[in-house]
Each structure stands twice: as C-alpha cells, then as structure tokens.
Protein backbone atom coordinates (compact mmCIF):
# COMPACT_ATOMS: atom_id res chain seq x y z
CA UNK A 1 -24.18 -19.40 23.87
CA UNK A 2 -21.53 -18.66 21.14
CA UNK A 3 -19.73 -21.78 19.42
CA UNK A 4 -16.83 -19.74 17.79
CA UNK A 5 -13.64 -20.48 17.96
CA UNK A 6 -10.51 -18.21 17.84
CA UNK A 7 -7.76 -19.05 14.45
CA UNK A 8 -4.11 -18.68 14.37
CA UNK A 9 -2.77 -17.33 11.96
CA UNK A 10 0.74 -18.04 10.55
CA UNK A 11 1.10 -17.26 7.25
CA UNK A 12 2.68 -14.15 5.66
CA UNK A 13 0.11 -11.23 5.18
CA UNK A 14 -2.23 -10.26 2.28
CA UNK A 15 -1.09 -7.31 0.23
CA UNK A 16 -3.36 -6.91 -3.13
CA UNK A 17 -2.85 -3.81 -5.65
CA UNK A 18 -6.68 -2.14 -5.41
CA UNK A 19 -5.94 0.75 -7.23
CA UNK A 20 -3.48 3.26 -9.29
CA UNK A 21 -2.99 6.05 -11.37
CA UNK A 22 -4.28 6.18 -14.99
CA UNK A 23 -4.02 8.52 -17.87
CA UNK A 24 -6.72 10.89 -19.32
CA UNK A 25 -5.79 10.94 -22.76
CA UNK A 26 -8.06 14.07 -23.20
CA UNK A 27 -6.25 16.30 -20.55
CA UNK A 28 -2.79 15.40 -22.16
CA UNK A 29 -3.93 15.96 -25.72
CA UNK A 30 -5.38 19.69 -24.15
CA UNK A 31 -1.50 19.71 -22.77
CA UNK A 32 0.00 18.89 -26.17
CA UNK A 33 -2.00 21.77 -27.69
CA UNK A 34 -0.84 24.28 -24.67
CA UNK A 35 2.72 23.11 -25.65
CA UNK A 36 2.28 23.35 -29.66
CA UNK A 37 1.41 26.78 -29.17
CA UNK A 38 4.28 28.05 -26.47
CA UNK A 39 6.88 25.79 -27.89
CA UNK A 40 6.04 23.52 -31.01
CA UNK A 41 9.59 22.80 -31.28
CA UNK A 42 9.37 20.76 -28.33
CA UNK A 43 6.65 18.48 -29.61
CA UNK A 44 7.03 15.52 -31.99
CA UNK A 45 6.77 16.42 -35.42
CA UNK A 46 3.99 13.65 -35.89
CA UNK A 47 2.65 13.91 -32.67
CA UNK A 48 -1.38 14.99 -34.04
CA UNK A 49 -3.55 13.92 -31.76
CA UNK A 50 -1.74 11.17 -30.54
CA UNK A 51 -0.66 11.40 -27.09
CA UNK A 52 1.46 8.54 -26.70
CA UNK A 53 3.79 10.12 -29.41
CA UNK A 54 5.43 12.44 -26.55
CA UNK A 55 7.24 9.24 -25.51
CA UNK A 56 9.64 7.38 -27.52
CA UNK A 57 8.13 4.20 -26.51
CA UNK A 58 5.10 2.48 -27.40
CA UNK A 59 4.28 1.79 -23.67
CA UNK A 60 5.31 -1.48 -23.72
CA UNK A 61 8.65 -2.94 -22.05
CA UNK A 62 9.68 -6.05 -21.06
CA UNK A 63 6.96 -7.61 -23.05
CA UNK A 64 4.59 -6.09 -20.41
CA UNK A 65 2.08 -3.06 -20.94
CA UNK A 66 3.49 0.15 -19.00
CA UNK A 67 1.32 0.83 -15.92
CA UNK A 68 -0.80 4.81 -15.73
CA UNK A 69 1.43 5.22 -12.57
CA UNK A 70 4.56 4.70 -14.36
CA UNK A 71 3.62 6.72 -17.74
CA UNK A 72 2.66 9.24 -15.50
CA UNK A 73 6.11 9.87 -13.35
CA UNK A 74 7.60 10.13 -17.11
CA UNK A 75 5.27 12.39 -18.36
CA UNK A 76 5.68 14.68 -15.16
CA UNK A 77 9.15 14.52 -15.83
CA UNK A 78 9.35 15.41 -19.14
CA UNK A 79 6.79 18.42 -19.03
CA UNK A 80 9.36 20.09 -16.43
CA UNK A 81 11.49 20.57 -19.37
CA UNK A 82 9.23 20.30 -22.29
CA UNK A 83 11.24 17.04 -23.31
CA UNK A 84 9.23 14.82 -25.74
CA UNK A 85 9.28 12.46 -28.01
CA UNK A 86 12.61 10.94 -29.31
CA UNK A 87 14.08 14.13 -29.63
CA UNK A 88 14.20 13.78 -25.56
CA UNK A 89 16.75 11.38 -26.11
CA UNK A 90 16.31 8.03 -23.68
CA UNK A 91 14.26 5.68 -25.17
CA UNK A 92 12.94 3.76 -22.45
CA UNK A 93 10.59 4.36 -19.05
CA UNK A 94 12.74 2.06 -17.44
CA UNK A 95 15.94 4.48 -18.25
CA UNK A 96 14.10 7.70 -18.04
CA UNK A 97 13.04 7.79 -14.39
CA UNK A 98 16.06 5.59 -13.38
CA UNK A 99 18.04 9.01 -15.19
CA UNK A 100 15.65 11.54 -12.90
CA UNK A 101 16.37 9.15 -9.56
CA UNK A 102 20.04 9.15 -9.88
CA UNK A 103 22.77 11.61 -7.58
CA UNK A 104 22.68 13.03 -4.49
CA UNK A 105 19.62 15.28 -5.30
CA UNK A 106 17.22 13.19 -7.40
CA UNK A 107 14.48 14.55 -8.94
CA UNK A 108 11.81 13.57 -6.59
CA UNK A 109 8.57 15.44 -7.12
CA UNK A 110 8.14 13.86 -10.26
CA UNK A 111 7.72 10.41 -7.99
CA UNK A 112 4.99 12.02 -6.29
CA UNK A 113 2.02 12.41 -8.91
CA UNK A 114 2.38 8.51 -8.54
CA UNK A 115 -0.22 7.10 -6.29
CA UNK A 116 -1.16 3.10 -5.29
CA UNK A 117 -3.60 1.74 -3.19
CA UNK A 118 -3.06 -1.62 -1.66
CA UNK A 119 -5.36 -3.61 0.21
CA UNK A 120 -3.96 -5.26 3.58
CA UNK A 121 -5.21 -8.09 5.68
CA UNK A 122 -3.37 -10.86 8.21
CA UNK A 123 -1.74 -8.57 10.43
CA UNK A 124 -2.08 -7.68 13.90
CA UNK A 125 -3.28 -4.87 15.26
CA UNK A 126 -0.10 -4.46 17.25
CA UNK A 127 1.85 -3.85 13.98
CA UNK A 128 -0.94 -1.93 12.23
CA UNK A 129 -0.72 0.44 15.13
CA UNK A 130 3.36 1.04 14.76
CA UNK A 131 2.77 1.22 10.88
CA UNK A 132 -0.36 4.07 11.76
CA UNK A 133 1.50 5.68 14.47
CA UNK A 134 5.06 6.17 12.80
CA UNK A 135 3.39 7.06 9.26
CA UNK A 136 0.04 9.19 9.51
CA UNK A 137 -0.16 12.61 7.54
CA UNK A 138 0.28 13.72 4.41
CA UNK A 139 1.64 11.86 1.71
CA UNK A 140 4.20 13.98 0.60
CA UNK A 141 6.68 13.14 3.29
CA UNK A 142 4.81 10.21 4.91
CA UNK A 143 4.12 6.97 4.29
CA UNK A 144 0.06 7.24 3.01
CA UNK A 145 -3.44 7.19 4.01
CA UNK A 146 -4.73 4.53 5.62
CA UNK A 147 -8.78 3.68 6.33
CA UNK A 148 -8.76 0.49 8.64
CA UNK A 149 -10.82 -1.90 9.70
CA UNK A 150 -13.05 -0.78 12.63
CA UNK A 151 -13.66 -2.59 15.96
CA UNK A 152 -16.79 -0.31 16.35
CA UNK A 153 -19.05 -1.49 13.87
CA UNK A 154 -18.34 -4.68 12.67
CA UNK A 155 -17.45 -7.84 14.75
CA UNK A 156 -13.66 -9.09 15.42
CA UNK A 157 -14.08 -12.17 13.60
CA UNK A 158 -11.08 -13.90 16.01
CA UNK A 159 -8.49 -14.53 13.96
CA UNK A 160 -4.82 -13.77 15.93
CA UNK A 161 -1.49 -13.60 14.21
CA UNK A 162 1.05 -15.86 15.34
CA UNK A 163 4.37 -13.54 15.81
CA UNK A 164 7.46 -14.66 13.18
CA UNK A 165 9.32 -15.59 16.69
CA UNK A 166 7.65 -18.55 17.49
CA UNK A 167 6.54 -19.87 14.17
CA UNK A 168 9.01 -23.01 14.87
CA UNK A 169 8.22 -23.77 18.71
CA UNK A 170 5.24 -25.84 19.03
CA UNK A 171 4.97 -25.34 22.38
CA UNK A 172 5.03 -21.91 22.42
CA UNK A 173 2.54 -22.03 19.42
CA UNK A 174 0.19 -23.85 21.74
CA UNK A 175 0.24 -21.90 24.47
CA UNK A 176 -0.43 -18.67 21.99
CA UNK A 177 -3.15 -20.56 20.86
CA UNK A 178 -4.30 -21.27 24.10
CA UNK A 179 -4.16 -17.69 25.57
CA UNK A 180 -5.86 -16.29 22.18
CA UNK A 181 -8.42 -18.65 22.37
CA UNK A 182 -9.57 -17.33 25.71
CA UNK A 183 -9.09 -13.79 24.72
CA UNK A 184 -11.27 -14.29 22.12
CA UNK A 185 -13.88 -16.12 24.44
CA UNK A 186 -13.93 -13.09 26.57
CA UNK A 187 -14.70 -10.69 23.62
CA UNK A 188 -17.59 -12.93 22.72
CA UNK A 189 -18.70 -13.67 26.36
CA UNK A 190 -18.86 -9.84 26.74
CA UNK A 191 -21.09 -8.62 23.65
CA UNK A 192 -23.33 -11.38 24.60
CA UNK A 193 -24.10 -10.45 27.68
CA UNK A 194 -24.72 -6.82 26.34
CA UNK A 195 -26.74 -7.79 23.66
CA UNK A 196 -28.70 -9.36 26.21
CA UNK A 197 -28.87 -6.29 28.49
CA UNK A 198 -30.66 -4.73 25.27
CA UNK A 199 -32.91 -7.92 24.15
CA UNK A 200 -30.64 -10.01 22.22
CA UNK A 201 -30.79 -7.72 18.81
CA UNK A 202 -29.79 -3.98 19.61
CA UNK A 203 -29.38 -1.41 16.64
CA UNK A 204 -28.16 1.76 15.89
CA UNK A 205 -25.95 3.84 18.66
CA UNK A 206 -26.34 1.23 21.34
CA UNK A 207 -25.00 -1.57 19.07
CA UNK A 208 -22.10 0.35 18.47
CA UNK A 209 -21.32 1.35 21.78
CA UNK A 210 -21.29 -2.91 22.12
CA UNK A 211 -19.01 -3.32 20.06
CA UNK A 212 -16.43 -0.33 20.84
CA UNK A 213 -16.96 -1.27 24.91
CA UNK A 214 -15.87 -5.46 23.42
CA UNK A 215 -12.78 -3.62 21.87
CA UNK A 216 -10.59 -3.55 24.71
CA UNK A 217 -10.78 -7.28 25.60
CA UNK A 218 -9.06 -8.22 22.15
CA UNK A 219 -5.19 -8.79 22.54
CA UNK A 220 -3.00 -6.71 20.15
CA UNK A 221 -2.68 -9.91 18.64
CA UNK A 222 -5.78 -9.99 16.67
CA UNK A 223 -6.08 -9.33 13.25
CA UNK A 224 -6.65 -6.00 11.24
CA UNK A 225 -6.61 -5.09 7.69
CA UNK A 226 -6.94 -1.80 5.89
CA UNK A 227 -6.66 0.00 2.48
CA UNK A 228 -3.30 1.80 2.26
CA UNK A 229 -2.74 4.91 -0.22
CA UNK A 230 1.07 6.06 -0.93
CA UNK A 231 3.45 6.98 -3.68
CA UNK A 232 6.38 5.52 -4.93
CA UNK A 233 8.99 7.38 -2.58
CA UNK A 234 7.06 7.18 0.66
CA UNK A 235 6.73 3.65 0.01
CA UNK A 236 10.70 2.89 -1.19
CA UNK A 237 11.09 4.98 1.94
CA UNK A 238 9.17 1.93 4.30
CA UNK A 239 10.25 -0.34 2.61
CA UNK A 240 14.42 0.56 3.23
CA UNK A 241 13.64 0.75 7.27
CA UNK A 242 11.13 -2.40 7.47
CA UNK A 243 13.21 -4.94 5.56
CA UNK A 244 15.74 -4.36 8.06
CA UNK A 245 17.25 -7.40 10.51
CA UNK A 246 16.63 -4.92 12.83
CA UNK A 247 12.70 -4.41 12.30
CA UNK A 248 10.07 -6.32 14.58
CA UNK A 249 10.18 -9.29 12.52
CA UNK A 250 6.01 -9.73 11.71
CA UNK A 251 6.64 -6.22 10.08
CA UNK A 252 9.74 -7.35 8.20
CA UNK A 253 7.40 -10.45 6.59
CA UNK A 254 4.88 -7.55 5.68
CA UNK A 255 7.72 -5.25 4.35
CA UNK A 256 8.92 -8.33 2.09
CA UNK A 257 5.38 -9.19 0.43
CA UNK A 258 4.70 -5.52 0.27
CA UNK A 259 8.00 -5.25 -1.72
CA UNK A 260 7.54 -7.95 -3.97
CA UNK A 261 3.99 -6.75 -4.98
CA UNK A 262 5.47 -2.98 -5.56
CA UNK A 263 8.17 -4.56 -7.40
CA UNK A 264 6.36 -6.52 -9.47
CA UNK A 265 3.79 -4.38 -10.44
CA UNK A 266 6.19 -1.36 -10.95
CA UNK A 267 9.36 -2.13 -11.56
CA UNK A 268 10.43 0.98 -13.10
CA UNK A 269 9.25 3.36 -10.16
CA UNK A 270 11.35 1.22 -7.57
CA UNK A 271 15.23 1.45 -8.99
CA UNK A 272 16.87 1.90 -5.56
CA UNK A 273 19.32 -0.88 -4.71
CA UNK A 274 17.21 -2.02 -1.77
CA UNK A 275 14.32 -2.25 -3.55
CA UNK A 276 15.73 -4.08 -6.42
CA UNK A 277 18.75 -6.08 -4.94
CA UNK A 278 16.37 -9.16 -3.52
C-alpha cells in the first residue's frame, strides 16, 4: 500500500543557466594568423598572440566579466568584415552588437553562433506540451532543443502545478488539491497493481511498459522539467509572444523568470525594448 501524497505547487518555475558558449583561444589565435596573412592591416598592430587584442575591450563591462556567448556574437561580427581591434571603432560589447541589432534588417546570423542551455523544472506538462508543440525543430528559426523529463522510465513523483488563475481563491485551491490528490492516487494505485501482476519488482522492458501504461492517468497538471537549448534570437523571439497579457498566464510567469535569468546573465545579447524595458 503506497503512503504518498500528491504536492501543489504554487510558486513561479525553476529556470537555471546549465550551460553556454565559450572561447577556444587556440582556434582564434589559428584565425588571427589566417587574417595576418590575407589582410594584416586588419589586425591590431600588437595583437601577437594575444587573442583578446581583436577587441577593444578587456572583456570586462559593467564591472562584470564578459560571458563566451557574448564575446562570441562580437567576434562573429567582426570577422564578417575583418573589423578588429580599436581600429574597428566602438569600444564596447554592449555597443557593438546593440550597432549589428539595430534597423529594419539587423544583422542576425551573428546572434546565432550564440547558444544557452537552461535547465527547467515546476511546470506542467500542459504548458511544456504548448512550449514543445509550437517550438520543435531546428534552432535557427525555432525556439531550441528540448530533452524532457520522461514518464516512461522514471516515476511521476506527484507534484501538480497550481494554474496562476486561482492562486488567490482558496476554495478553488482546495478543490485542485483535492482532484490532484486523487489523480495522483490513481497513478500510484495503478503501477501497484502491475508491479504486482509481475511479483512486486519487475525490470527491464516490462517495467517500462508500467510506467508508460501509468502515464495516461496523470492530469496535464503534473509537473515536468527539461533541459532547453536556444540562441539569443529564438529566445528574444519567446520571450516577445509569452510575456504577453494575452499568453496563458502559467506560461507568462515562466516567460518572466526565463527573462530575468537571460537578462541577467546576458545583458548585451538581449537589447530589444521588450526584453530590456521591465
């Protein structure tokens, strides 16, 4: 007999930076020498063996050390037009990709060589699914790659999000509670009586079928989370349509955190007004 117990959840989301971009200083160096010999007038005069010397920065701004993903977008940038060092003019990151974002045809490929990976957990199935289904494919003109968590192999482990609507009804909250609590009762009551069927302990195949069979008893309600890979303009992109009055509003809270983490982590790949008017 199983003494679990379902949880609702209803608090914003989790949205943790995993992973970015980061600089090989020995490719750009082999770069620098491709350059030197094609077009040593466009390299700093001191440059060496120095990479950093094709920006006129030392990589920090704002008191904070520039991120790979944000070096790199500059560095992409600049090698279109061979455009180092201070002879290339704008002295900051910041000003330099704000420069390449600007008119009515920015410069977008550049944004693209950017890539983050974010870790997501305390949201529902039901908006995991929207996310997947609006923004699977490649990354170019989509929103990312996501791997999420299955309902095959591992066990739900019954926590439901409470929607955004009825955060400030108790009532409501207690029925929701209620209802969840029995959902998740019936997901439990049915993988015991498989595991049962197969001696209490079953491996392999048949444990999986278990669990995959238990899948369709959990309400869209339950919780998901999954690692998320994007790029700067496929996530700006989200981001404009999600923190929207008009978006389902357990989305919108996601959209918001998911914003403040991009912005705060790379503030100079997110200049668009609605990224940075908050």
């Amino acid at each position: 007999m199983n003494t679990k117990s379902a949880v609702v959840l209803t608090t914003p989301p989790t949205v943790a930076v995993l992973a970015e971009m980061g600089l090989m200083p020995k490719g750009i160096l082999e770069m620098m020498a491709w350059v030197r010999d094609r077009r040593p007038e466009c390299l700093p005069d001191d440059s060496g063996f120095e990479y950093m010397s094709l920006f006129p920065h030392d990589g920090f701004e704002a008191r904070r050390l520039l991120t790979g993903n944000e070096l790199l977008v500059e560095l992409a940038g600049r090698k279109c037009y061979d455009s180092f060092g201070l002879k290339a003019g704008r002295k900051t990151n910041a000003e330099y990709i704000a420069h390449t974002q600007q008119g009515e045809i920015p410069h977008a490929s550049i944004m693209y060589h950017a890539k983050m990976t974010f870790f997501i957990g305390g949201v529902s199935r039901r908006v995991s699914h929207e996310l997947i289904r609006h923004y699977v494919g490649a990354d170019r003109d989509e929103e990312g790659s996501p791997s999420q968590e299955s309902t095959r192999y591992v066990e739900h482990a019954g926590r439901y999000i409470a929607h955004p609507a009825i955060l400030n009804d108790a009532q409501e909250l207690a029925h929701f509670s209620e209802a969840v609590e029995g959902n998740y009762q019936s997901y439990l009551n049915y993988i015991e009586r498989r595991f049962a069927e197969h001696g209490g302990d079953p491996k392999g195949l048949e444990r999986k079928r278990i669990y995959e069979s238990a899948s369709p008893y959990l309400a869209h309600s339950c919780e998901t989370s999954f690692i998320w890979t994007t790029n700067p303009i496929a996530m700006a992109k989200l981001l404009r349509e999600r923190v929207n009055e008009a978006a389902d509003l357990e989305f919108a809270r996601l959209a918001r955190v998911w914003r403040d983490v991009c912005v705060e982590r790379w503030p100079n790949l997110f200049c668009q007004p609605w990224m940075t008017n908050v």
